[in-house]
N, C-alpha and C. Protein backbone atom coordinates (compact mmCIF):
# COMPACT_ATOMS: atom_id res chain seq x y z
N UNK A 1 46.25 -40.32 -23.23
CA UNK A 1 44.95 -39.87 -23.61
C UNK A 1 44.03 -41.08 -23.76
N UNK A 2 43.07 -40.72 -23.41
CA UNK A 2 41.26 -41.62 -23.25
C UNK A 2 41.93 -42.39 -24.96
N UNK A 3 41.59 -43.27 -25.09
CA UNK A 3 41.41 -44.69 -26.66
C UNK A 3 39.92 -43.74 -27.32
N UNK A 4 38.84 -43.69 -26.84
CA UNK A 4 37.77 -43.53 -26.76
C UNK A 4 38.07 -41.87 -27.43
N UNK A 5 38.65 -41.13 -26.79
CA UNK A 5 38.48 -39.88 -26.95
C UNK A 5 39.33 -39.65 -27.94
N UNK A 6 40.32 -40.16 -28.55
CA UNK A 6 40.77 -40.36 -29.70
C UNK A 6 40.45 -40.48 -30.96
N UNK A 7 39.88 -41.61 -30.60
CA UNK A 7 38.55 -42.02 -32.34
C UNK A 7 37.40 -40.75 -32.31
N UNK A 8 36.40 -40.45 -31.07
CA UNK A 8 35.68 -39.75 -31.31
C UNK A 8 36.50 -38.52 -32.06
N UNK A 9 37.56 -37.89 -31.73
CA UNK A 9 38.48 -36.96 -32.32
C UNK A 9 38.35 -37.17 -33.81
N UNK A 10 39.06 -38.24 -33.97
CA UNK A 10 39.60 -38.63 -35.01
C UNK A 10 38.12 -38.63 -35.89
N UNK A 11 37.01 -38.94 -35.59
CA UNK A 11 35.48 -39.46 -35.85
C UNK A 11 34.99 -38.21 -36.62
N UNK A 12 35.06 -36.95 -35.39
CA UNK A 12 34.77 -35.20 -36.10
C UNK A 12 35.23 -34.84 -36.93
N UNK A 13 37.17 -35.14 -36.99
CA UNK A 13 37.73 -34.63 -38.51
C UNK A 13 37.18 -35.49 -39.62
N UNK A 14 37.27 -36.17 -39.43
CA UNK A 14 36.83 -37.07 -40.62
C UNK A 14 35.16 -36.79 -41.31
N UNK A 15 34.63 -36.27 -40.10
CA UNK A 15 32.86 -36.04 -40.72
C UNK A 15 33.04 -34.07 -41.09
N UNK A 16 33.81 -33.83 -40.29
CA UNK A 16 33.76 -32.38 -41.05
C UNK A 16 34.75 -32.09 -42.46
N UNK A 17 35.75 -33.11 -43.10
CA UNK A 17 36.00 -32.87 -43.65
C UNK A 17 35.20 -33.61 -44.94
N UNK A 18 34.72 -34.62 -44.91
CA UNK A 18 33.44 -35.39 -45.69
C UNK A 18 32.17 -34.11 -46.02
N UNK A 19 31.88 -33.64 -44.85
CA UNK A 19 30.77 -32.68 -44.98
C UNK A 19 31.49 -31.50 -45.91
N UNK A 20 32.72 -31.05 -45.62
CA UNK A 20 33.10 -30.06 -46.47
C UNK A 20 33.41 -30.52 -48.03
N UNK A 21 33.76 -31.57 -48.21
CA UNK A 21 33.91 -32.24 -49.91
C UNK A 21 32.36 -32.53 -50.70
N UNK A 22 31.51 -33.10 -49.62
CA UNK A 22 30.09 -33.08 -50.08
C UNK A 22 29.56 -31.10 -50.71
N UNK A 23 30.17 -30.95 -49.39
CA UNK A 23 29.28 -29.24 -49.71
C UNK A 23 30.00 -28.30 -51.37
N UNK A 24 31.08 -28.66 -51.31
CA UNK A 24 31.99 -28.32 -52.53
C UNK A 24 31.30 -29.04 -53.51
N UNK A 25 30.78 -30.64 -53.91
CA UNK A 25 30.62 -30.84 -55.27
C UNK A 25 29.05 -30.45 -55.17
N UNK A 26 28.73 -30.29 -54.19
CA UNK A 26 27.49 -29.65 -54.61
C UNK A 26 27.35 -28.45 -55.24
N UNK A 27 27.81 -27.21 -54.74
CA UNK A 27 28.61 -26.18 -55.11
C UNK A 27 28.83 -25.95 -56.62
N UNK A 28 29.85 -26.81 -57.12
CA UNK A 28 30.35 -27.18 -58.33
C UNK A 28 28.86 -27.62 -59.46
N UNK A 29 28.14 -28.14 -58.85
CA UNK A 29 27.18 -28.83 -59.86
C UNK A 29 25.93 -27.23 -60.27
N UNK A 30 25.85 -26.64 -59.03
CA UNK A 30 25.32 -25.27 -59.08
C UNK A 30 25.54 -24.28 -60.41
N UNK A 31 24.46 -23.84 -61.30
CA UNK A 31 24.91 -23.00 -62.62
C UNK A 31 25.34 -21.67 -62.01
N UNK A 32 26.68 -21.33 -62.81
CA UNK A 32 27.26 -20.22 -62.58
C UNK A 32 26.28 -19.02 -62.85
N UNK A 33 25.99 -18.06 -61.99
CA UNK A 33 24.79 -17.02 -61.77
C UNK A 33 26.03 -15.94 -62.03
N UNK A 34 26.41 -15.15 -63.32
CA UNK A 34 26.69 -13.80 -64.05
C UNK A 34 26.29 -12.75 -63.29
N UNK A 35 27.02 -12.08 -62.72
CA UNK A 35 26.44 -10.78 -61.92
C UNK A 35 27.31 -9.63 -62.46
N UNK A 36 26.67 -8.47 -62.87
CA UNK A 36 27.63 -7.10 -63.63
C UNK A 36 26.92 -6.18 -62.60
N UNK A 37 26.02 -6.04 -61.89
CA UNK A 37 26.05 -4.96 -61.65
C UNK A 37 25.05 -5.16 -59.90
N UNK A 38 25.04 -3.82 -59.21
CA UNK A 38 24.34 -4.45 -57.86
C UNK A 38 23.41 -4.98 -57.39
N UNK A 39 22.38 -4.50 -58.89
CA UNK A 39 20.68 -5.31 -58.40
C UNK A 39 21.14 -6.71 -58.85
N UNK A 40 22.10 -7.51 -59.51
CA UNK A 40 22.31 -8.85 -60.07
C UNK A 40 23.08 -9.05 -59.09
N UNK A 41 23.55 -8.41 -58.64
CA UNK A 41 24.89 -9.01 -56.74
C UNK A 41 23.71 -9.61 -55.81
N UNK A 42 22.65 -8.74 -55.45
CA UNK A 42 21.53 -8.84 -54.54
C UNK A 42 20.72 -9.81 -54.99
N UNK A 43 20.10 -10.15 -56.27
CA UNK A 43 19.37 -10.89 -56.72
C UNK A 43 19.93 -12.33 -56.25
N UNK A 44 21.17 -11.96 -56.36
CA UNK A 44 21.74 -14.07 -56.30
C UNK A 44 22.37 -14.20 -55.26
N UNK A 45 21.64 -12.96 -54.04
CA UNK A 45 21.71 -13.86 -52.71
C UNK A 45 22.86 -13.26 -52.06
N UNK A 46 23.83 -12.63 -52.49
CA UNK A 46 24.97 -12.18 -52.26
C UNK A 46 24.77 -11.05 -50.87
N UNK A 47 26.12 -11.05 -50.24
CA UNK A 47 26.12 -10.44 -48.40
C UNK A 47 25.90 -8.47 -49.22
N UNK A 48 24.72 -8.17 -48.83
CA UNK A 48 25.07 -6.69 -48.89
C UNK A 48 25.45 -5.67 -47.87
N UNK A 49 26.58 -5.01 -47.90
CA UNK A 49 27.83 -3.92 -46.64
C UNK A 49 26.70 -3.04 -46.35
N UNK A 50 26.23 -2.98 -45.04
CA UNK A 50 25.41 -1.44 -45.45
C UNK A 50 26.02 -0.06 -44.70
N UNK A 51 26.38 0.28 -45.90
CA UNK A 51 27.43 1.60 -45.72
C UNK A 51 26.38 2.10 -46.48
N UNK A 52 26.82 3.44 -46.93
CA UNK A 52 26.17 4.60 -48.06
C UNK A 52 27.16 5.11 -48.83
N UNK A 53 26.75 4.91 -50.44
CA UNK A 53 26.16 3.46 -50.71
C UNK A 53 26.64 2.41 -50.63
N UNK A 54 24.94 1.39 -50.86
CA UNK A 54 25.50 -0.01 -50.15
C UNK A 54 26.10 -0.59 -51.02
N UNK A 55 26.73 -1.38 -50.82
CA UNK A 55 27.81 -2.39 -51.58
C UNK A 55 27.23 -4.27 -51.33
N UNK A 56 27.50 -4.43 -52.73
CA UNK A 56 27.15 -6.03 -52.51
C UNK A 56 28.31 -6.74 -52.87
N UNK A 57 28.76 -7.73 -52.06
CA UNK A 57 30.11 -8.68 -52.34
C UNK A 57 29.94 -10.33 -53.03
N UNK A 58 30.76 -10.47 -54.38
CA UNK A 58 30.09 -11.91 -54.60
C UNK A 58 30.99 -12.60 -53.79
N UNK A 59 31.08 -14.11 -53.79
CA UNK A 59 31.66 -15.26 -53.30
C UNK A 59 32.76 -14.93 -53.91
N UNK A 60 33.15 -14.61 -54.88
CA UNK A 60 34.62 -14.47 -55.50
C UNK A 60 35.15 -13.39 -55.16
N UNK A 61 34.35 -12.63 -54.50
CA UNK A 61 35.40 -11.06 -53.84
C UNK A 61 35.01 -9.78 -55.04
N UNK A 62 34.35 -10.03 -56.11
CA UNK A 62 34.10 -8.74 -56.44
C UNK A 62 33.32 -7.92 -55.80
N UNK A 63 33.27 -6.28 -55.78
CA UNK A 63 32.50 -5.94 -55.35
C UNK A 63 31.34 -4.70 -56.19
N UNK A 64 30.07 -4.91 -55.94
CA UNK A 64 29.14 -3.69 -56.70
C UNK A 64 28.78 -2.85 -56.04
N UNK A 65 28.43 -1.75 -56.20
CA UNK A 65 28.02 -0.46 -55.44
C UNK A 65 27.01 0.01 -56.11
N UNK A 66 25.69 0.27 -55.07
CA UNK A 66 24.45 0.83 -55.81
C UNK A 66 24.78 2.28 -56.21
N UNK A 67 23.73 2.45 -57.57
CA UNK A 67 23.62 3.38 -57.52
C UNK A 67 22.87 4.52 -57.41
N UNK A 68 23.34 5.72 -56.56
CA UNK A 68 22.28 6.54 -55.95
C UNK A 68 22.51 7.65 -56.27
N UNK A 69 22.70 8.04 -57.92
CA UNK A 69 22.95 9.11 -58.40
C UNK A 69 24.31 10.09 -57.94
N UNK A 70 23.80 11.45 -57.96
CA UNK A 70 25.16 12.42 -57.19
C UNK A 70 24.67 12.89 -56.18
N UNK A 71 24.44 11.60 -55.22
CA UNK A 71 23.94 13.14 -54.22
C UNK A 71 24.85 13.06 -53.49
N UNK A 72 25.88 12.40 -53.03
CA UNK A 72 26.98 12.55 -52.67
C UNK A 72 28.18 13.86 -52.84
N UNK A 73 27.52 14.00 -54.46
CA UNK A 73 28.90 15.26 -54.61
C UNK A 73 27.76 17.25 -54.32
N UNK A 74 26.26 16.52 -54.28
CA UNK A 74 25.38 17.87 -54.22
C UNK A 74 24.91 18.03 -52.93
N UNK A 75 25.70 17.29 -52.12
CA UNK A 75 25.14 18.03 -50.62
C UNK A 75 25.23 19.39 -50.24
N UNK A 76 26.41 19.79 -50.40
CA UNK A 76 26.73 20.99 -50.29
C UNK A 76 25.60 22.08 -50.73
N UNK A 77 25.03 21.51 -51.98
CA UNK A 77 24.16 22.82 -52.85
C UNK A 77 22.62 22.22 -52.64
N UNK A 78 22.09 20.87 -52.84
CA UNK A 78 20.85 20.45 -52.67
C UNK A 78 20.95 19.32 -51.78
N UNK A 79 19.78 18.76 -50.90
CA UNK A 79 19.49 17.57 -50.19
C UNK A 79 17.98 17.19 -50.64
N UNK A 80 17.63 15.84 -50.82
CA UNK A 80 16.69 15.77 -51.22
C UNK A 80 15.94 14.53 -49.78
N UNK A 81 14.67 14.80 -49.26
CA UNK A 81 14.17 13.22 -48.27
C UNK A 81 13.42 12.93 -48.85
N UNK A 82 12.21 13.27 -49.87
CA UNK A 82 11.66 12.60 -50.59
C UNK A 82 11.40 12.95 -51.70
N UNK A 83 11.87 11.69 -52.88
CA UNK A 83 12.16 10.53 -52.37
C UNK A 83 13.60 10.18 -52.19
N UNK A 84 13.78 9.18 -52.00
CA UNK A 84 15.75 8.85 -51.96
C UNK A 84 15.77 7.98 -52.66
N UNK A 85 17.34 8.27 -53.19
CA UNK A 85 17.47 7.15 -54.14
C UNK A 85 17.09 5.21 -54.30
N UNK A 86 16.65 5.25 -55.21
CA UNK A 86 16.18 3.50 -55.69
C UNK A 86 14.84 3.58 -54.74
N UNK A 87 14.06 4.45 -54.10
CA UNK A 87 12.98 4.21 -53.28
C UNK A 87 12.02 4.03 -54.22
N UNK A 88 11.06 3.02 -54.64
CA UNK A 88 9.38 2.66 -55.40
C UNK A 88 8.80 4.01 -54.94
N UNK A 89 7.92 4.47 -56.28
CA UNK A 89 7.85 5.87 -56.29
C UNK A 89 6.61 5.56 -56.92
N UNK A 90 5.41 6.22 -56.86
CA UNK A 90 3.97 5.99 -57.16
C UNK A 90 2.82 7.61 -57.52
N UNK A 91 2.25 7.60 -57.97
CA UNK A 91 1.71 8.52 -58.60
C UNK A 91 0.59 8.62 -57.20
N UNK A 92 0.13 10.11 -57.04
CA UNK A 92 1.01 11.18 -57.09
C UNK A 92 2.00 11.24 -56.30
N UNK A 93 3.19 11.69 -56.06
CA UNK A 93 4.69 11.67 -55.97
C UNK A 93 5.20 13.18 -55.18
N UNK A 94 4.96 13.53 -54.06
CA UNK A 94 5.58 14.32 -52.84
C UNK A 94 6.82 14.59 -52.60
N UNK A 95 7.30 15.52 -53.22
CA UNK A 95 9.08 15.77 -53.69
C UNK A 95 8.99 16.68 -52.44
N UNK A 96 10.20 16.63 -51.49
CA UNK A 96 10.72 17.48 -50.35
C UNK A 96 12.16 17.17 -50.41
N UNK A 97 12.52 19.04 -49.70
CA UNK A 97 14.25 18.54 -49.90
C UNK A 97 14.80 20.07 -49.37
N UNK A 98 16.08 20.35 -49.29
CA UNK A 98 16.44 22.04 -49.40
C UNK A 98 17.12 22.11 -50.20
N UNK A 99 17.49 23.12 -50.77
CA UNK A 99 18.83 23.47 -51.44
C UNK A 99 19.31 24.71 -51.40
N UNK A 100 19.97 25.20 -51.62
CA UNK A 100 20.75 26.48 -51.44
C UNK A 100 20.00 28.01 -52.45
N UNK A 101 19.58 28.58 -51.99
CA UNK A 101 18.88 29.86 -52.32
C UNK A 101 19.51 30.08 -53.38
N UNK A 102 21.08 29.54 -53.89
CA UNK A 102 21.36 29.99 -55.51
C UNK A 102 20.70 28.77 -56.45
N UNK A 103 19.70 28.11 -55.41
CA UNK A 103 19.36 26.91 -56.29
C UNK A 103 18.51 27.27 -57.70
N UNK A 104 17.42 28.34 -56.74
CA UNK A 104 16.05 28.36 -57.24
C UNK A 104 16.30 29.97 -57.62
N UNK A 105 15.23 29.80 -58.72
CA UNK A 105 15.25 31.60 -59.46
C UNK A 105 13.66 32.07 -59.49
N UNK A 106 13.50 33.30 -58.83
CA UNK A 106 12.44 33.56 -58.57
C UNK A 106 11.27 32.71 -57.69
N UNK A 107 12.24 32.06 -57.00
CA UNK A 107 11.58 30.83 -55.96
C UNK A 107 10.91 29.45 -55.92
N UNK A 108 11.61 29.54 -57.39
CA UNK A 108 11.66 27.65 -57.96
C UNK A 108 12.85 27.45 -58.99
N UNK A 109 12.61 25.92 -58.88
CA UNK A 109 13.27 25.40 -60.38
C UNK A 109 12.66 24.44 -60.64
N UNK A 110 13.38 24.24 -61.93
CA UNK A 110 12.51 22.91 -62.49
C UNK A 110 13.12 21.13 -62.49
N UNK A 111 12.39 20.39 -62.88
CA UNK A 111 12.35 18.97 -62.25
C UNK A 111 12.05 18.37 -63.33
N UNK A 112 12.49 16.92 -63.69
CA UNK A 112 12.08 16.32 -65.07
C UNK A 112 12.28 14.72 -63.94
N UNK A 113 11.17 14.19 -64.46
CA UNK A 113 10.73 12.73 -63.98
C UNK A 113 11.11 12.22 -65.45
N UNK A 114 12.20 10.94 -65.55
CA UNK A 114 12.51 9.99 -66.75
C UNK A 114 12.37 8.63 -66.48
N UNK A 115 12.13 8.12 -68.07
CA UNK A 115 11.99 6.73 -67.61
C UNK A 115 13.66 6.20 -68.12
N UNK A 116 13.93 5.18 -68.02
CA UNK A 116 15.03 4.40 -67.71
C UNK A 116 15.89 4.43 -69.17
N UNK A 117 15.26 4.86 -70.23
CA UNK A 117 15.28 5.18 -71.31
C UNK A 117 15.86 6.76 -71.76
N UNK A 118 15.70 7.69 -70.94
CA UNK A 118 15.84 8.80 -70.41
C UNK A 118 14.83 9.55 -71.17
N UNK A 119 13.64 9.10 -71.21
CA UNK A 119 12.40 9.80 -71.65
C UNK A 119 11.47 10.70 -70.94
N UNK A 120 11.59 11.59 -71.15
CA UNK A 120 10.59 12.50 -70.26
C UNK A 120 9.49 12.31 -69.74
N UNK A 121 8.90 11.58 -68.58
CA UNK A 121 7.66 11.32 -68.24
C UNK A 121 7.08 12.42 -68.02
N UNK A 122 7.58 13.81 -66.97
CA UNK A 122 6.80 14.82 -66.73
C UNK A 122 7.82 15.73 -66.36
N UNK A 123 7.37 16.61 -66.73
CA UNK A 123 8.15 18.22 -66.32
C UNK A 123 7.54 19.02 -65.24
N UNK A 124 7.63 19.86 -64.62
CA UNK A 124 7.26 20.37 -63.07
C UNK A 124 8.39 21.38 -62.44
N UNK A 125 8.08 22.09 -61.87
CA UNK A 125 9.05 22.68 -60.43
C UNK A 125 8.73 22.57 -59.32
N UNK A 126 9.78 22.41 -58.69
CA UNK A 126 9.64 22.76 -57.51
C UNK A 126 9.66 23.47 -56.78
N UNK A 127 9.07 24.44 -55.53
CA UNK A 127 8.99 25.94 -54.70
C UNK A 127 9.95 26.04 -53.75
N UNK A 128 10.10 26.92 -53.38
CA UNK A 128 10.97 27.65 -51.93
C UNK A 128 9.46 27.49 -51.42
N UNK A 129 9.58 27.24 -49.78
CA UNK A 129 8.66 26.95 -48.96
C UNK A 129 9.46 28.64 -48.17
N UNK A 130 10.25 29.05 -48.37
CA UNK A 130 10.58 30.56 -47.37
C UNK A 130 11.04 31.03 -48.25
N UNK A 131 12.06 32.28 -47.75
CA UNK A 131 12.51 33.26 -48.48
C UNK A 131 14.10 32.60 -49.24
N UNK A 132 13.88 32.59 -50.46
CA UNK A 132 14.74 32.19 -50.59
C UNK A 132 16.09 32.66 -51.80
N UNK A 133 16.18 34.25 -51.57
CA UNK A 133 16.93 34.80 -51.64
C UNK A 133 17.90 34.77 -50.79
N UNK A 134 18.61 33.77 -50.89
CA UNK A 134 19.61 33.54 -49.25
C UNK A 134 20.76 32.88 -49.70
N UNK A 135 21.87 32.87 -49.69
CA UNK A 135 23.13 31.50 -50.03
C UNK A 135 22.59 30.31 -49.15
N UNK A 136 21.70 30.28 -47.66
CA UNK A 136 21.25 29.61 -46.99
C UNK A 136 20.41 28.11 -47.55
N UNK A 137 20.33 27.23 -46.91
CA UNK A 137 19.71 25.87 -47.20
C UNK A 137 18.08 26.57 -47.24
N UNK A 138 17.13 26.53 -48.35
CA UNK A 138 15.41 26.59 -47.99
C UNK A 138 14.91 25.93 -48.68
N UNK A 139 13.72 25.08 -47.63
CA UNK A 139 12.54 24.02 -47.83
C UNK A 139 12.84 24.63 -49.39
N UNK A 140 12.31 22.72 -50.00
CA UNK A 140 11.71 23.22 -51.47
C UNK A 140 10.66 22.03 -51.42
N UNK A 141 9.04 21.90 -52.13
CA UNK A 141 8.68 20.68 -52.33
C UNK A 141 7.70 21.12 -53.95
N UNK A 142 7.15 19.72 -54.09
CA UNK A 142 6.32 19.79 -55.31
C UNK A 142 5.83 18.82 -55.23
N UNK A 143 4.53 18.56 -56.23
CA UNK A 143 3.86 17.00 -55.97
C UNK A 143 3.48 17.42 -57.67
N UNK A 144 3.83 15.62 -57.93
CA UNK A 144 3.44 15.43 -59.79
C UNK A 144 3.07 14.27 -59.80
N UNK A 145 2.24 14.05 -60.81
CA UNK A 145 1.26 13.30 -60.85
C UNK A 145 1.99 12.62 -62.13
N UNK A 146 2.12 11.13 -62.76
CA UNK A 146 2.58 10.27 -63.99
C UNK A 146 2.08 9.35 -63.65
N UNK A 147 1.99 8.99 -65.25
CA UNK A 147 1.71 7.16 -65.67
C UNK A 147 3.27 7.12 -66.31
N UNK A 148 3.65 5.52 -65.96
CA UNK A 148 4.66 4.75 -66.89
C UNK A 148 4.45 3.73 -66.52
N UNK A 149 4.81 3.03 -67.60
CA UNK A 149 5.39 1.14 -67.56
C UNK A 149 6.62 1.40 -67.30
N UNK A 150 7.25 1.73 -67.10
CA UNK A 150 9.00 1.40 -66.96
C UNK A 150 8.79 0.93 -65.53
N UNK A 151 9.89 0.12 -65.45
CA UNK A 151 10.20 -0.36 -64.07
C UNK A 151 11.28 0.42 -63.04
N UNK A 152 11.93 1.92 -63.79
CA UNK A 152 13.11 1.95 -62.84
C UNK A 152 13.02 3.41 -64.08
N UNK A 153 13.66 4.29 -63.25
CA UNK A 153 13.42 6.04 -64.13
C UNK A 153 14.55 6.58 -63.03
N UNK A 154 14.43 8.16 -63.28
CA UNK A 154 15.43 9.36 -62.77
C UNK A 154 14.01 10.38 -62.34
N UNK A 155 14.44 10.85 -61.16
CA UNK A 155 14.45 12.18 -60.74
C UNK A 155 15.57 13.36 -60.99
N UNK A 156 14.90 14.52 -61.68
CA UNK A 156 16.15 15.10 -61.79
C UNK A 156 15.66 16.62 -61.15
N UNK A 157 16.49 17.24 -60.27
CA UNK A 157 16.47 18.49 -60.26
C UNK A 157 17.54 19.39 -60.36
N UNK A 158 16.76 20.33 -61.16
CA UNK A 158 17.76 21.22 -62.18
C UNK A 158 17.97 22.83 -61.66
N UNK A 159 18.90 23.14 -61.20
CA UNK A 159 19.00 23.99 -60.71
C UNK A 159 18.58 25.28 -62.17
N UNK A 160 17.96 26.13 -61.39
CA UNK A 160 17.76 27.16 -62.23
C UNK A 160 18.60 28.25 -62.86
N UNK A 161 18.75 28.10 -63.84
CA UNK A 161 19.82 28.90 -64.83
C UNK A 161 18.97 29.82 -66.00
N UNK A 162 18.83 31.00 -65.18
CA UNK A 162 18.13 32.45 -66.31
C UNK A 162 19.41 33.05 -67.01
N UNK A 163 20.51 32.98 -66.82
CA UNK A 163 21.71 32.87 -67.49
C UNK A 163 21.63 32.19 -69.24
N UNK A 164 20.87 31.17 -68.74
CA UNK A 164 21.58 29.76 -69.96
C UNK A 164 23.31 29.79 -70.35
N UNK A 165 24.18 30.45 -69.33
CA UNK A 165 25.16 29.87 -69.53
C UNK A 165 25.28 28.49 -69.16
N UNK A 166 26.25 27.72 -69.85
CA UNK A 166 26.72 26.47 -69.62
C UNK A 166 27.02 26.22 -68.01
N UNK A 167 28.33 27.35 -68.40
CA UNK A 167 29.21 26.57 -66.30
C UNK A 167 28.06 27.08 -65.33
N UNK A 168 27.05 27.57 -65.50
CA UNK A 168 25.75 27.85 -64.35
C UNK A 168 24.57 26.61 -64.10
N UNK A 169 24.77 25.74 -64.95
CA UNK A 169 23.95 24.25 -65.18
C UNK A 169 24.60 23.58 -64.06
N UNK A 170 23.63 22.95 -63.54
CA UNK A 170 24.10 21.70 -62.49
C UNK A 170 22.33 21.02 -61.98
N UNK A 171 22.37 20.10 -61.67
CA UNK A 171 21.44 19.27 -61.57
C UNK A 171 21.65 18.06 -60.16
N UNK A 172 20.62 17.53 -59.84
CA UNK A 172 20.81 16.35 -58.94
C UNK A 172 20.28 15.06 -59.14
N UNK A 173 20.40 14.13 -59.55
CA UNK A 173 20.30 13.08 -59.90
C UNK A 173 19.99 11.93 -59.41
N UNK A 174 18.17 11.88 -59.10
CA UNK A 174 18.32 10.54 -58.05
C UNK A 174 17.40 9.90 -58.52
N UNK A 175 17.80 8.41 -58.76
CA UNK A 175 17.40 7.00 -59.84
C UNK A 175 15.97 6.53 -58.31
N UNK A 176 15.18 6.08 -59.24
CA UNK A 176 13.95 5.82 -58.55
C UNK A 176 13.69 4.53 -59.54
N UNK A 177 12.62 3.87 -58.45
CA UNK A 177 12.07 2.74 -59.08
C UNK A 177 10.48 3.06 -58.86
N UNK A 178 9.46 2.85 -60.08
CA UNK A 178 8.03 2.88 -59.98
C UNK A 178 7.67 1.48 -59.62
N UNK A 179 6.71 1.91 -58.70
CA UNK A 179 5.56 0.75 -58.15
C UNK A 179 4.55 0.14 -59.61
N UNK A 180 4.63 -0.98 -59.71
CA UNK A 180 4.19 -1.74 -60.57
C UNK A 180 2.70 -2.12 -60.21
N UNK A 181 1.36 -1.95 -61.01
CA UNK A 181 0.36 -2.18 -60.76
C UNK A 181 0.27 -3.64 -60.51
């Protein structure tokens, strides 16, 4: 083998492993950044999976998963497109979605906007856009109007229960963030 092509060899390991001991105590001198949950995974830069939902991975292999309420387990009974979960949400506020004709009673139900606190910002229903005496999926929308300071609240829609039994309660649960003036 080349003399020449040797050292240069020998030249690369030696600068990539220098470059890798430099990059480590740098690393090391870096303040340890605490992450518990996914908006603190994302904040400090961390690779986010985009599956549904998304997942953020730290450098050490833990992993966080946003959260986007139940709508995962309420497809079956409600779907909601606006808004979707963690979407900045602004006054006035255009709720669309379907849900299942045992959703709504007498061709609504009702809806509670919270702040992060779980405080009631506003109460409202939402309509059947058709007939919706049906086990079938039908349009539902509503538009509500709020003020808050909170930075981050719940959408909730509550399926309608003229019952007030208990096991007839069920709801859908999707976490929103307000637009900040």
């Amino acid at each position: 083998m080349n003399r020449t092509l040797v050292i240069f060899i020998v030249t690369l390991v030696a600068a990539a492993v220098g470059f890798t001991l430099i990059k480590r105590q740098f690393k090391e001198d870096e303040p340890v950044v605490e992450v518990s949950n996914f908006e603190e995974c994302v904040a400090a830069g961390n690779a986010i999976m985009e599956s549904w939902p998304r997942q953020c991975r730290t450098e050490d292999g833990q992993t966080f998963v946003e959260d986007i309420g139940n709508e995962l387990e309420k497809t079956d009974l409600i779907t909601i497109d606006n808004p979707r979960p963690n979407q900045v949400i602004a006054s006035p506020l255009l709720i669309e979605g379907q849900a299942r004709g045992t959703w709504f009673f007498e061709g609504d139900f009702p809806l509670k906007l919270l702040d992060e606190q779980g405080e009631i910002i506003v109460e409202h229903y939402a309509t059947a856009q058709s007939g919706w005496m049906t086990e079938e999926f039908v349009p539902f929308n509503a538009e509500i109007e709020f003020n808050t300071t909170s930075t981050k609240g719940a959408l909730l829609l509550i399926k309608d229960n003229p019952s007030g039994l208990p096991e007839n309660d069920d709801q859908l649960i999707v976490p929103v963030k307000f637009a900040v003036d």
